[in-house]
C-alpha atoms as a PDB file:
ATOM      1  CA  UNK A   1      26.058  57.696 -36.515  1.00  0.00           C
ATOM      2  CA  UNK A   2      27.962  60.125 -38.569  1.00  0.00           C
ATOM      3  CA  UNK A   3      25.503  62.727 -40.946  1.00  0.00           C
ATOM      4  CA  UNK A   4      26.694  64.426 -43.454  1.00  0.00           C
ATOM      5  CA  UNK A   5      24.581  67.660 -44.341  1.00  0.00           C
ATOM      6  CA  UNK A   6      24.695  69.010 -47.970  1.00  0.00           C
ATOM      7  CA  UNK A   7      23.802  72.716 -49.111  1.00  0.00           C
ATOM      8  CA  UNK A   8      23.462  73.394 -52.498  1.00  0.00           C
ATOM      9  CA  UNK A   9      20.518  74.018 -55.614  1.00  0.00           C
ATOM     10  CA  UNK A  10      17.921  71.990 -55.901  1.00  0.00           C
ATOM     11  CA  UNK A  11      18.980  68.711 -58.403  1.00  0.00           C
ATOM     12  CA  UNK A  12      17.111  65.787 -59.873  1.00  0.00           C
ATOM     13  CA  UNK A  13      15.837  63.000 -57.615  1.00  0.00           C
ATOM     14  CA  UNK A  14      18.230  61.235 -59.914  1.00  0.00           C
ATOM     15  CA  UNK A  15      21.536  63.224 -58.939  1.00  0.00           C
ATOM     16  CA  UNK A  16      20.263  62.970 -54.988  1.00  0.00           C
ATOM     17  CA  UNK A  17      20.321  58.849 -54.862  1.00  0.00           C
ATOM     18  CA  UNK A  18      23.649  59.135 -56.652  1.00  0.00           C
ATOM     19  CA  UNK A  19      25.076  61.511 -54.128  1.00  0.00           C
ATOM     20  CA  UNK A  20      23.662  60.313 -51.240  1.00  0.00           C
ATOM     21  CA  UNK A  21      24.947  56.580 -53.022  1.00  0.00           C
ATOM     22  CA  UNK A  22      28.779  58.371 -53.603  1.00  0.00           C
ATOM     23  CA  UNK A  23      28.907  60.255 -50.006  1.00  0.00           C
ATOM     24  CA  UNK A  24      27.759  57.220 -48.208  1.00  0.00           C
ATOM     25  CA  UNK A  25      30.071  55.037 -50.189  1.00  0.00           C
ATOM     26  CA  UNK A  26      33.151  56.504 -48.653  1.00  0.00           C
ATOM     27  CA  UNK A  27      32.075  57.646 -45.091  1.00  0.00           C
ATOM     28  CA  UNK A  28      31.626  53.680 -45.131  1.00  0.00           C
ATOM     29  CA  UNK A  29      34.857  53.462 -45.919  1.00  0.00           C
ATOM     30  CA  UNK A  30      36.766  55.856 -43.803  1.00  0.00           C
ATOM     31  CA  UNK A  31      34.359  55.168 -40.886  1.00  0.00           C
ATOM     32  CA  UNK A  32      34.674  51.051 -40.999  1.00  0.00           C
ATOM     33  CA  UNK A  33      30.319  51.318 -40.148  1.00  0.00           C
ATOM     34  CA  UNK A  34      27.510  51.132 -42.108  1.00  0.00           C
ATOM     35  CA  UNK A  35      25.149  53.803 -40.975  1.00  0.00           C
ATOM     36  CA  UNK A  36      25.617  56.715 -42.414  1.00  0.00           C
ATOM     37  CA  UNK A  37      22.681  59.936 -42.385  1.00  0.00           C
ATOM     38  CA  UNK A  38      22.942  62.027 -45.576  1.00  0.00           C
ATOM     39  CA  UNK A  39      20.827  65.391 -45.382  1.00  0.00           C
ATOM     40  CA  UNK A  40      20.324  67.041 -48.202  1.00  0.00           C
ATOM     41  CA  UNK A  41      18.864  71.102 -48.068  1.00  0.00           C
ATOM     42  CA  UNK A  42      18.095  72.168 -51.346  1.00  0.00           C
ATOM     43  CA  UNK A  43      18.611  76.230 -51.398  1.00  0.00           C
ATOM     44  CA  UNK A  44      16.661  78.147 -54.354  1.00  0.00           C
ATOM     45  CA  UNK A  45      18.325  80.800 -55.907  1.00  0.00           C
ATOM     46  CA  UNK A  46      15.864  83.334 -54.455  1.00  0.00           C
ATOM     47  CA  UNK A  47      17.283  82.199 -51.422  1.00  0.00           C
ATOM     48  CA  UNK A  48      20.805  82.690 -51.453  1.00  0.00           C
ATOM     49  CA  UNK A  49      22.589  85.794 -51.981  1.00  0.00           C
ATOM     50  CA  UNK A  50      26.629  85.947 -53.366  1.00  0.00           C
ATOM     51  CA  UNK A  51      28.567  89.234 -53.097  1.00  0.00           C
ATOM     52  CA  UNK A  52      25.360  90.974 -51.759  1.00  0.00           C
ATOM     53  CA  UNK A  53      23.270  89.740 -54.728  1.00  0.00           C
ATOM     54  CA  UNK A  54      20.675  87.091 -54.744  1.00  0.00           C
ATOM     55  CA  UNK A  55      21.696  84.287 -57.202  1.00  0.00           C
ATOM     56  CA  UNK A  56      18.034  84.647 -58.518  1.00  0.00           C
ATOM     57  CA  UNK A  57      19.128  87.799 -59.611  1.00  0.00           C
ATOM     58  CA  UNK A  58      22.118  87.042 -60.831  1.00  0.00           C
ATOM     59  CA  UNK A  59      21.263  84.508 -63.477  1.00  0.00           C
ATOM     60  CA  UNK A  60      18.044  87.318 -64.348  1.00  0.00           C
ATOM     61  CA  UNK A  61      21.271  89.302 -65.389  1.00  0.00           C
ATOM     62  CA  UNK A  62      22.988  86.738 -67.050  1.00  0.00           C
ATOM     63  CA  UNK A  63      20.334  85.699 -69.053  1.00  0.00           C
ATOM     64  CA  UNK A  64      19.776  89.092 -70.515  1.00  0.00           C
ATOM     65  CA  UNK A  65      23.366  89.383 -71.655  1.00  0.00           C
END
């Protein structure tokens, strides 16, 4: 069963059944099967770090701009 693993910010529940909907859609598709595992790891911005800087951080700077 092919999985498809997704790291990003945390969205809606909305935006998560229409990606998981989309991605699904087309590894259908290319695959010719039906099962298809979407995993979805939300990262906070605390959590992530870009050029040595935590994202958190980064829109703190931003925002005071």
């Amino acid at each position: 069963m092919p999985t498809i693993m997704i790291e990003g910010p945390p969205i809606q529940i909305e935006k998560k059944r229409e990606l998981v909907k989309r991605l699904s859609d087309i590894a259908s598709e290319v695959y010719r099967i039906e099962h298809i595992v979407v995993l979805i790891h939300e990262n906070p911005p605390e959590n992530v770090g870009v050029n040595g800087q935590l994202i958190a951080d980064r829109h703190r700077e931003s925002a005071l701009k």
